[in-house]
C-alpha atoms as a PDB file:
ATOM      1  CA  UNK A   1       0.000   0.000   0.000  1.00  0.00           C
ATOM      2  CA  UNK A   2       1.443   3.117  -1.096  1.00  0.00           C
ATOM      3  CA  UNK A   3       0.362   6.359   0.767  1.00  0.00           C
ATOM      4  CA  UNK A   4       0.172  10.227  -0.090  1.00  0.00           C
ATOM      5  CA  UNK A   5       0.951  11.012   3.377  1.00  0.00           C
ATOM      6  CA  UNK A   6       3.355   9.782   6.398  1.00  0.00           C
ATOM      7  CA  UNK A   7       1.332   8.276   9.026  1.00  0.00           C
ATOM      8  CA  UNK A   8       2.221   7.835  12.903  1.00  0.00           C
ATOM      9  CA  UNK A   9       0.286   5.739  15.060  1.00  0.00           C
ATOM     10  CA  UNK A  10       0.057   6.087  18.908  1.00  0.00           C
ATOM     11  CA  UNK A  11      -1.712   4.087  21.350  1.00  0.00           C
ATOM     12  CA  UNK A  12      -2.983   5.841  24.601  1.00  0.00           C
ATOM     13  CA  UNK A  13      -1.525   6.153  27.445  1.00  0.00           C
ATOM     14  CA  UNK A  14      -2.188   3.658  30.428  1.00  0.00           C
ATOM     15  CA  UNK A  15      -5.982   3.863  31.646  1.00  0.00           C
ATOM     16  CA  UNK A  16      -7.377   2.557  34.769  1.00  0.00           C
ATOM     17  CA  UNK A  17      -8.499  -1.175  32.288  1.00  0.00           C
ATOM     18  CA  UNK A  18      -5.061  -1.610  31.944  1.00  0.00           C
ATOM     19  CA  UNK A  19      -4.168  -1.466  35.474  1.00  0.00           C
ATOM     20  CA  UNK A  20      -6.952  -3.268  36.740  1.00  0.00           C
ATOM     21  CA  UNK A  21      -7.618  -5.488  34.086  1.00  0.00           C
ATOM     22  CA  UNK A  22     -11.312  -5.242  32.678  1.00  0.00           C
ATOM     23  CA  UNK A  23     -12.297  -5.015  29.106  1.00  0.00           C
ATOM     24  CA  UNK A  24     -13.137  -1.292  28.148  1.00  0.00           C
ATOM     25  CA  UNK A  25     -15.108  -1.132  24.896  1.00  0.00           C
ATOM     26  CA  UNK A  26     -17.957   0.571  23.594  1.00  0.00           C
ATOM     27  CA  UNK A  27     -20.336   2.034  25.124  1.00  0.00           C
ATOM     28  CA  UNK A  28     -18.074   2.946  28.122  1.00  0.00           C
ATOM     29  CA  UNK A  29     -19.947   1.273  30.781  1.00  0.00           C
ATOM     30  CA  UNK A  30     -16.648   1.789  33.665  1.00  0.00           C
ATOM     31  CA  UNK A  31     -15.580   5.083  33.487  1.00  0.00           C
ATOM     32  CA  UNK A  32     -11.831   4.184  32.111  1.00  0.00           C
ATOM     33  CA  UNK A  33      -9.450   7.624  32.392  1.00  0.00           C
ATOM     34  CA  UNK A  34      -5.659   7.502  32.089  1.00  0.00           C
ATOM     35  CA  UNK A  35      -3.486   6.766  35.377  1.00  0.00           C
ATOM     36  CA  UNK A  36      -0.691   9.088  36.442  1.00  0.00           C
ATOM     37  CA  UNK A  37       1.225   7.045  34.988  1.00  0.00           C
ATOM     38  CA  UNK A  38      -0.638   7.382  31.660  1.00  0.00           C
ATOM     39  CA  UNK A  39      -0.455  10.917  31.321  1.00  0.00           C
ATOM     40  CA  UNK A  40       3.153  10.909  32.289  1.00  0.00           C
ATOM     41  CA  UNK A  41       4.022   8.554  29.172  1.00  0.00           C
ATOM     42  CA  UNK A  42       2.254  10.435  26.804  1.00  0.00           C
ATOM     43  CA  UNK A  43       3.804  13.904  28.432  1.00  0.00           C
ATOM     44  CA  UNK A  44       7.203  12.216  27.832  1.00  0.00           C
ATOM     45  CA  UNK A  45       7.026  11.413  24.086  1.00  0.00           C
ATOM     46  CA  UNK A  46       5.747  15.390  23.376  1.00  0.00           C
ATOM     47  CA  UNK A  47       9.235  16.346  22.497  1.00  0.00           C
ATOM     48  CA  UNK A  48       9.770  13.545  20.139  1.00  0.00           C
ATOM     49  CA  UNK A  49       6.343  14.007  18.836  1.00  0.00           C
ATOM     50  CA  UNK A  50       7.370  17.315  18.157  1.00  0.00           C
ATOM     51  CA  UNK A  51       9.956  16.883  15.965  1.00  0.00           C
ATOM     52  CA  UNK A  52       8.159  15.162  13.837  1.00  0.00           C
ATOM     53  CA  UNK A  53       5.729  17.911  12.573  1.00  0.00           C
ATOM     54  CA  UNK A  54       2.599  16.796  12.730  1.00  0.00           C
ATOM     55  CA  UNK A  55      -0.282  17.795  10.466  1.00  0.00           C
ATOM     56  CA  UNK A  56      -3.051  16.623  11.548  1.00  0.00           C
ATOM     57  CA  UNK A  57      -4.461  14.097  14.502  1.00  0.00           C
ATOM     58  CA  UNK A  58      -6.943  12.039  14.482  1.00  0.00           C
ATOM     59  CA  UNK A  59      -8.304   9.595  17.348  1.00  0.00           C
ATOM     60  CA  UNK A  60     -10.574   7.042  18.594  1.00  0.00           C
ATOM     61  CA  UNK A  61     -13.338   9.129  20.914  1.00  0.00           C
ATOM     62  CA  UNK A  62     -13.487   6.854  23.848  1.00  0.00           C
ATOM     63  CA  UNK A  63     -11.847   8.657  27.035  1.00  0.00           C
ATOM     64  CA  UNK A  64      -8.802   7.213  27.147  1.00  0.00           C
ATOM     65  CA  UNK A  65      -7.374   8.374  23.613  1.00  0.00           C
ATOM     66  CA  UNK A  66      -9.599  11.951  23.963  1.00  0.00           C
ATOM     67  CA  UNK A  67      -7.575  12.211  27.001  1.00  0.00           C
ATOM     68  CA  UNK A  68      -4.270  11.345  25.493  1.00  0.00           C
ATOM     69  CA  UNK A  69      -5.465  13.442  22.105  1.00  0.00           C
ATOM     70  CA  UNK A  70      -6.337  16.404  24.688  1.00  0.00           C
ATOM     71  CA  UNK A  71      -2.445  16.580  25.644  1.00  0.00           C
ATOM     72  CA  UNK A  72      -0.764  16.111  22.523  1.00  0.00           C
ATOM     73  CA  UNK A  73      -3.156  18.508  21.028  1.00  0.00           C
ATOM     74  CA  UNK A  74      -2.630  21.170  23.674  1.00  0.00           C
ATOM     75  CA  UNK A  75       1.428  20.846  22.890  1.00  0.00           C
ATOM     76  CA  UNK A  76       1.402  20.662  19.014  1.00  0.00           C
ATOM     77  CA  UNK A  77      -1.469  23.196  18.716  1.00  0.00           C
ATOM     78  CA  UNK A  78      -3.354  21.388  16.857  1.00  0.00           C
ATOM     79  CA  UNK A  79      -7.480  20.102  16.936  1.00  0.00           C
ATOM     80  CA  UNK A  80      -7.711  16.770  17.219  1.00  0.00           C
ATOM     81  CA  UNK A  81     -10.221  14.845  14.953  1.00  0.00           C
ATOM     82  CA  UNK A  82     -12.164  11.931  16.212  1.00  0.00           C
ATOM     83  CA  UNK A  83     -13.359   9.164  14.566  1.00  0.00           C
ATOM     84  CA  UNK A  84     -15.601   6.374  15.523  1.00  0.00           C
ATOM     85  CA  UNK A  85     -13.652   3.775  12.977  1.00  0.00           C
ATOM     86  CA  UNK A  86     -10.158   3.612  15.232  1.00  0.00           C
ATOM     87  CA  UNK A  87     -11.938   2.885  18.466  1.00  0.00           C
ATOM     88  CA  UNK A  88     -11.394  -0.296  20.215  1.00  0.00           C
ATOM     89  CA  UNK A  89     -13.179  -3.629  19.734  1.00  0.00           C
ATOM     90  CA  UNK A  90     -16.511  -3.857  20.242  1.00  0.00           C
ATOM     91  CA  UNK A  91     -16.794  -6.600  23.049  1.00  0.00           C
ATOM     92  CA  UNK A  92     -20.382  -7.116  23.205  1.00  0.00           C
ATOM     93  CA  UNK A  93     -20.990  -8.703  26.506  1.00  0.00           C
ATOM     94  CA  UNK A  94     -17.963  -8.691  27.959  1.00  0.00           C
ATOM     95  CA  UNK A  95     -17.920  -4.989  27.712  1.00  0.00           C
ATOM     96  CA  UNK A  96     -16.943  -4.071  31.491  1.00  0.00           C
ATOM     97  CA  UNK A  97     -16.106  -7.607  32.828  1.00  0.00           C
ATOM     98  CA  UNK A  98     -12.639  -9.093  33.544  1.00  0.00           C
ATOM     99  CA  UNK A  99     -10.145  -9.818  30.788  1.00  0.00           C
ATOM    100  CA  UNK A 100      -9.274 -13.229  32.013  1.00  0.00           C
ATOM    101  CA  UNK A 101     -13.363 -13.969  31.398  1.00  0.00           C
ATOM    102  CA  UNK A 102     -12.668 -12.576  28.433  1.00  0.00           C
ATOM    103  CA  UNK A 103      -9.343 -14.303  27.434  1.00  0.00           C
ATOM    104  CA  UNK A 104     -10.996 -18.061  28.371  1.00  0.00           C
ATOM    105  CA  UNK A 105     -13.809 -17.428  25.614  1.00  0.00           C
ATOM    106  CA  UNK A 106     -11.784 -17.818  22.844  1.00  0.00           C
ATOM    107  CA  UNK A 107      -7.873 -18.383  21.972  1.00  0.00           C
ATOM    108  CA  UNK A 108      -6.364 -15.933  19.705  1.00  0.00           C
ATOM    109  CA  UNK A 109      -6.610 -18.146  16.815  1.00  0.00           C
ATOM    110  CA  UNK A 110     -10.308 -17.742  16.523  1.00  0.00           C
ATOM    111  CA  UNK A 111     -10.580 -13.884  16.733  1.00  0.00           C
ATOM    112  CA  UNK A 112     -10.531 -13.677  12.899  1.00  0.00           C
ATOM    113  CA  UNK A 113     -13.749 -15.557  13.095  1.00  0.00           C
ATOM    114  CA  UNK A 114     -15.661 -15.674  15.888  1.00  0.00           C
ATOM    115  CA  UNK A 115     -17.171 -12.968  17.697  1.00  0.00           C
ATOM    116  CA  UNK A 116     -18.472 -12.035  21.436  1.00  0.00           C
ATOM    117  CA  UNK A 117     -22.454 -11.471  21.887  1.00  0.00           C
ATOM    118  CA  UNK A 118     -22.954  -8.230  20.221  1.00  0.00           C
ATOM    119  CA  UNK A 119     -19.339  -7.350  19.395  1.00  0.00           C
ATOM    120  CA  UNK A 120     -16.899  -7.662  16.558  1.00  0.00           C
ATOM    121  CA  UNK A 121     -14.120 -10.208  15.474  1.00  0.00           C
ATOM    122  CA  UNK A 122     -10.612  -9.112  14.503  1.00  0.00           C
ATOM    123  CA  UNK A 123     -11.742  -8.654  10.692  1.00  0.00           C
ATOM    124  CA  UNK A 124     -14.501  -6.661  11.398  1.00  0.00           C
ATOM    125  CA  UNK A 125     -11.633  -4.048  13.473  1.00  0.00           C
ATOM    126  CA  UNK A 126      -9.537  -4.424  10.028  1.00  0.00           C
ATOM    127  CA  UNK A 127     -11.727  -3.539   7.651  1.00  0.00           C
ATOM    128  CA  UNK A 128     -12.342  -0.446   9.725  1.00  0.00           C
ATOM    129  CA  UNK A 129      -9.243   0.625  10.422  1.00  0.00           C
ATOM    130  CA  UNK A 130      -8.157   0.377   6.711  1.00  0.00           C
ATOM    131  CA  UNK A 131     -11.465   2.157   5.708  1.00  0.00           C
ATOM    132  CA  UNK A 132     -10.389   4.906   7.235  1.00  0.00           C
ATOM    133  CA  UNK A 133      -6.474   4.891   6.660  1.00  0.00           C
ATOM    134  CA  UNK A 134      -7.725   4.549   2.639  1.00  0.00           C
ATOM    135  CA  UNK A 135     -10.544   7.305   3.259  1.00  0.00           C
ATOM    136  CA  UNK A 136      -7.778  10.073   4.893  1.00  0.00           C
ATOM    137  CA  UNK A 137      -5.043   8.959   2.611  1.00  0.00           C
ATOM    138  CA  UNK A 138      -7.360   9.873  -0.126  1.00  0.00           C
ATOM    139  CA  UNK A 139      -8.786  12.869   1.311  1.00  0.00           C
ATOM    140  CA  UNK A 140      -5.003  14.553   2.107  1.00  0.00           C
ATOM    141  CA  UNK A 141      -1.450  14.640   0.313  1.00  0.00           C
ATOM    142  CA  UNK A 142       2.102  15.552   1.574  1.00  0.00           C
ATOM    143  CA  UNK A 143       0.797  15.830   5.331  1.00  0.00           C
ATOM    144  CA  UNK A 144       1.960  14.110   8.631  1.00  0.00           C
ATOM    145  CA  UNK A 145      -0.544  12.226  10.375  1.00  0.00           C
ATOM    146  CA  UNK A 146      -0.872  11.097  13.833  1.00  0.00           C
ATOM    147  CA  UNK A 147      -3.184   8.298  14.696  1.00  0.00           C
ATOM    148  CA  UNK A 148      -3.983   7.832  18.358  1.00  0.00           C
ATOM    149  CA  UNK A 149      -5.992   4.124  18.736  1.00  0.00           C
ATOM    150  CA  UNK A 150      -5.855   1.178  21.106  1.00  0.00           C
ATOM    151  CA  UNK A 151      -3.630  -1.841  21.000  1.00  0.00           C
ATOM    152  CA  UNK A 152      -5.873  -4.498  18.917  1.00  0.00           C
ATOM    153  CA  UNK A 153      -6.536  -2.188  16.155  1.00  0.00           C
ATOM    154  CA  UNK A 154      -3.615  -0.281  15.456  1.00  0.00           C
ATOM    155  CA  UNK A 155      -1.612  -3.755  15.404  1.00  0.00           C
ATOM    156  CA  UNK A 156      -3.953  -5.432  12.615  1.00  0.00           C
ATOM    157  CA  UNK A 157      -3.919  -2.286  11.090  1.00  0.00           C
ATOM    158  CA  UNK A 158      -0.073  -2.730  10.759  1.00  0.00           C
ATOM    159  CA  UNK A 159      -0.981  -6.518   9.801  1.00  0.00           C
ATOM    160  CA  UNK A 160      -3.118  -5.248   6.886  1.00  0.00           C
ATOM    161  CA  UNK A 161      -1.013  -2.630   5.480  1.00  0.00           C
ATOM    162  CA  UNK A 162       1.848  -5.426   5.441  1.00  0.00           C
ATOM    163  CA  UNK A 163      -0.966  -7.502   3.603  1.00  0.00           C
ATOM    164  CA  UNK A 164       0.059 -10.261   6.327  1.00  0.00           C
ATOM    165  CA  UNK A 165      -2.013 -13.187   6.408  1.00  0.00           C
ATOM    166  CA  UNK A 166      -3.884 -14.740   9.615  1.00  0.00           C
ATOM    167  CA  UNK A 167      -1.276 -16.634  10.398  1.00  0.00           C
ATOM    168  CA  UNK A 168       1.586 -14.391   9.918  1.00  0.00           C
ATOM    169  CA  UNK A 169      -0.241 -11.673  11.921  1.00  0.00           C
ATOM    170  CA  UNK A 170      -0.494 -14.300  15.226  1.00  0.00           C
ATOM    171  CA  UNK A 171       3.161 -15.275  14.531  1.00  0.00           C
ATOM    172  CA  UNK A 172       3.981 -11.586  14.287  1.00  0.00           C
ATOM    173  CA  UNK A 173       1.741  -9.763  16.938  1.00  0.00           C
ATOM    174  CA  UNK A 174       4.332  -9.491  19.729  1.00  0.00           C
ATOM    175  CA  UNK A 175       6.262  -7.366  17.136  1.00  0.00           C
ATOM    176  CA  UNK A 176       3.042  -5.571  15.786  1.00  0.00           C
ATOM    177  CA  UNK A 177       1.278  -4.484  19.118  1.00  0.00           C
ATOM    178  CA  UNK A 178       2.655  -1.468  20.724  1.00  0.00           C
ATOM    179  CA  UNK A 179       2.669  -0.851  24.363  1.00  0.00           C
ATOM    180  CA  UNK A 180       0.790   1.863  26.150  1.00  0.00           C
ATOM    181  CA  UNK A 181       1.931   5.476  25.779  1.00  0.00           C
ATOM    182  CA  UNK A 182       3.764   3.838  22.788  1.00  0.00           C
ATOM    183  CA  UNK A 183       4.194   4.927  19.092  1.00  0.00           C
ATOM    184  CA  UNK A 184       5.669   4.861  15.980  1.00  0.00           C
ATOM    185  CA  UNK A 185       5.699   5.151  12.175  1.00  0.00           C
ATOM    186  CA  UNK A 186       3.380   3.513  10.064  1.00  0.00           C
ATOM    187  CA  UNK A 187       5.717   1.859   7.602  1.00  0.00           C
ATOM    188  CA  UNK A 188       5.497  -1.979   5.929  1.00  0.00           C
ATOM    189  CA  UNK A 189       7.958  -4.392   8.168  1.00  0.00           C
ATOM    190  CA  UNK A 190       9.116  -1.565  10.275  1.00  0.00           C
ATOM    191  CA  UNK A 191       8.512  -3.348  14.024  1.00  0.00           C
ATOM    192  CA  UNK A 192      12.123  -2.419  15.429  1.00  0.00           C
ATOM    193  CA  UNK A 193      11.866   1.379  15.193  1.00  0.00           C
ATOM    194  CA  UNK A 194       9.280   1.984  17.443  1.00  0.00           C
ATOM    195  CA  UNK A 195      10.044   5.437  19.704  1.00  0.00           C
ATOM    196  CA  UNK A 196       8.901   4.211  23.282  1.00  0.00           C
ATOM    197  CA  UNK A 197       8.337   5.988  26.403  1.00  0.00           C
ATOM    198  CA  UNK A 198      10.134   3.643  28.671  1.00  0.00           C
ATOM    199  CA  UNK A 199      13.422   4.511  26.470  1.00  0.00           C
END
């Protein structure tokens, strides 16, 4: 996939479902902020984000990335846009419950396929996360774009702009998934040169 623009993509900072371990999708039935912690990560990448020269942002509107959107923005000057198509999976019933519930439904292999009560399966996060990296990189040319998501969709986005397969994305998603607070250039087989927070 060839694009008109450069594209970053940043994952929020931590949030109170990452420290206590519940599933926070859509609608936001726990009230899920970022910890300390959180903001402090995000806070620490501003210079690095800076020297990039970001464009344009763009984020998922649950709290978590509006919060982590509402820093960087305040720093670079720039209004965030939000979009509903790079929020996290929909979880259906599990929406609020504990990940290890969550984690004994189904082993990663099936998440291609099979979906929670009301919610989505890994495709159904692809499509929409390349829907919308097709529908920007259409709409703008020559800009840099920052893309602030969660971890599950910005990694099969990487998968799908590497036009991995199923199989090489679960071999490959320790490389693909970024940490909290976490971000780096949207570039085909780039895993390594990731700029982190913790380095």
């Amino acid at each position: 996939m060839k694009f008109n623009n450069t594209y970053f993509i940043l994952r929020h900072g931590e949030a109170r479902s990452n420290k206590e371990n519940f599933v926070s999708s859509w609608p936001e039935k726990r009230k899920n902020p970022l910890t300390k912690r959180g903001k402090k990560q995000i806070k620490k990448i501003i210079p690095k984000l800076k020297k990039k020269n970001i464009d344009l942002i763009f984020s998922s509107d649950l709290l978590r990335t509006k919060q982590t959107a509402e820093i960087i923005a305040k720093e670079l000057k720039i209004k965030t846009k939000f979009d509903k198509r790079l929020r996290e999976l929909k979880a259906g019933a599990f929406n609020g419950i504990s990940v290890k519930n969550w984690r004994e439904f189904f082993v990663k292999s099936e998440r291609f396929v099979k979906r929670p009560p009301q919610g989505e399966n890994w495709r159904d996060i692809e499509k929409r996360m390349v829907d919308f990296l097709k529908n920007i990189d259409k709409k703008y040319k020559n800009k840099n774009i920052l893309i602030i998501s969660h971890g599950d969709p910005l990694f099969l986005l990487r998968g799908a702009i590497n036009k991995f397969s199923k199989k090489e994305i679960l071999k490959n998603v320790n490389k693909l998934e970024l940490n909290t607070g976490e971000f780096g250039e949207l570039k085909q087989k780039t895993y390594q040169k990731l700029i982190s927070p913790h380095t």
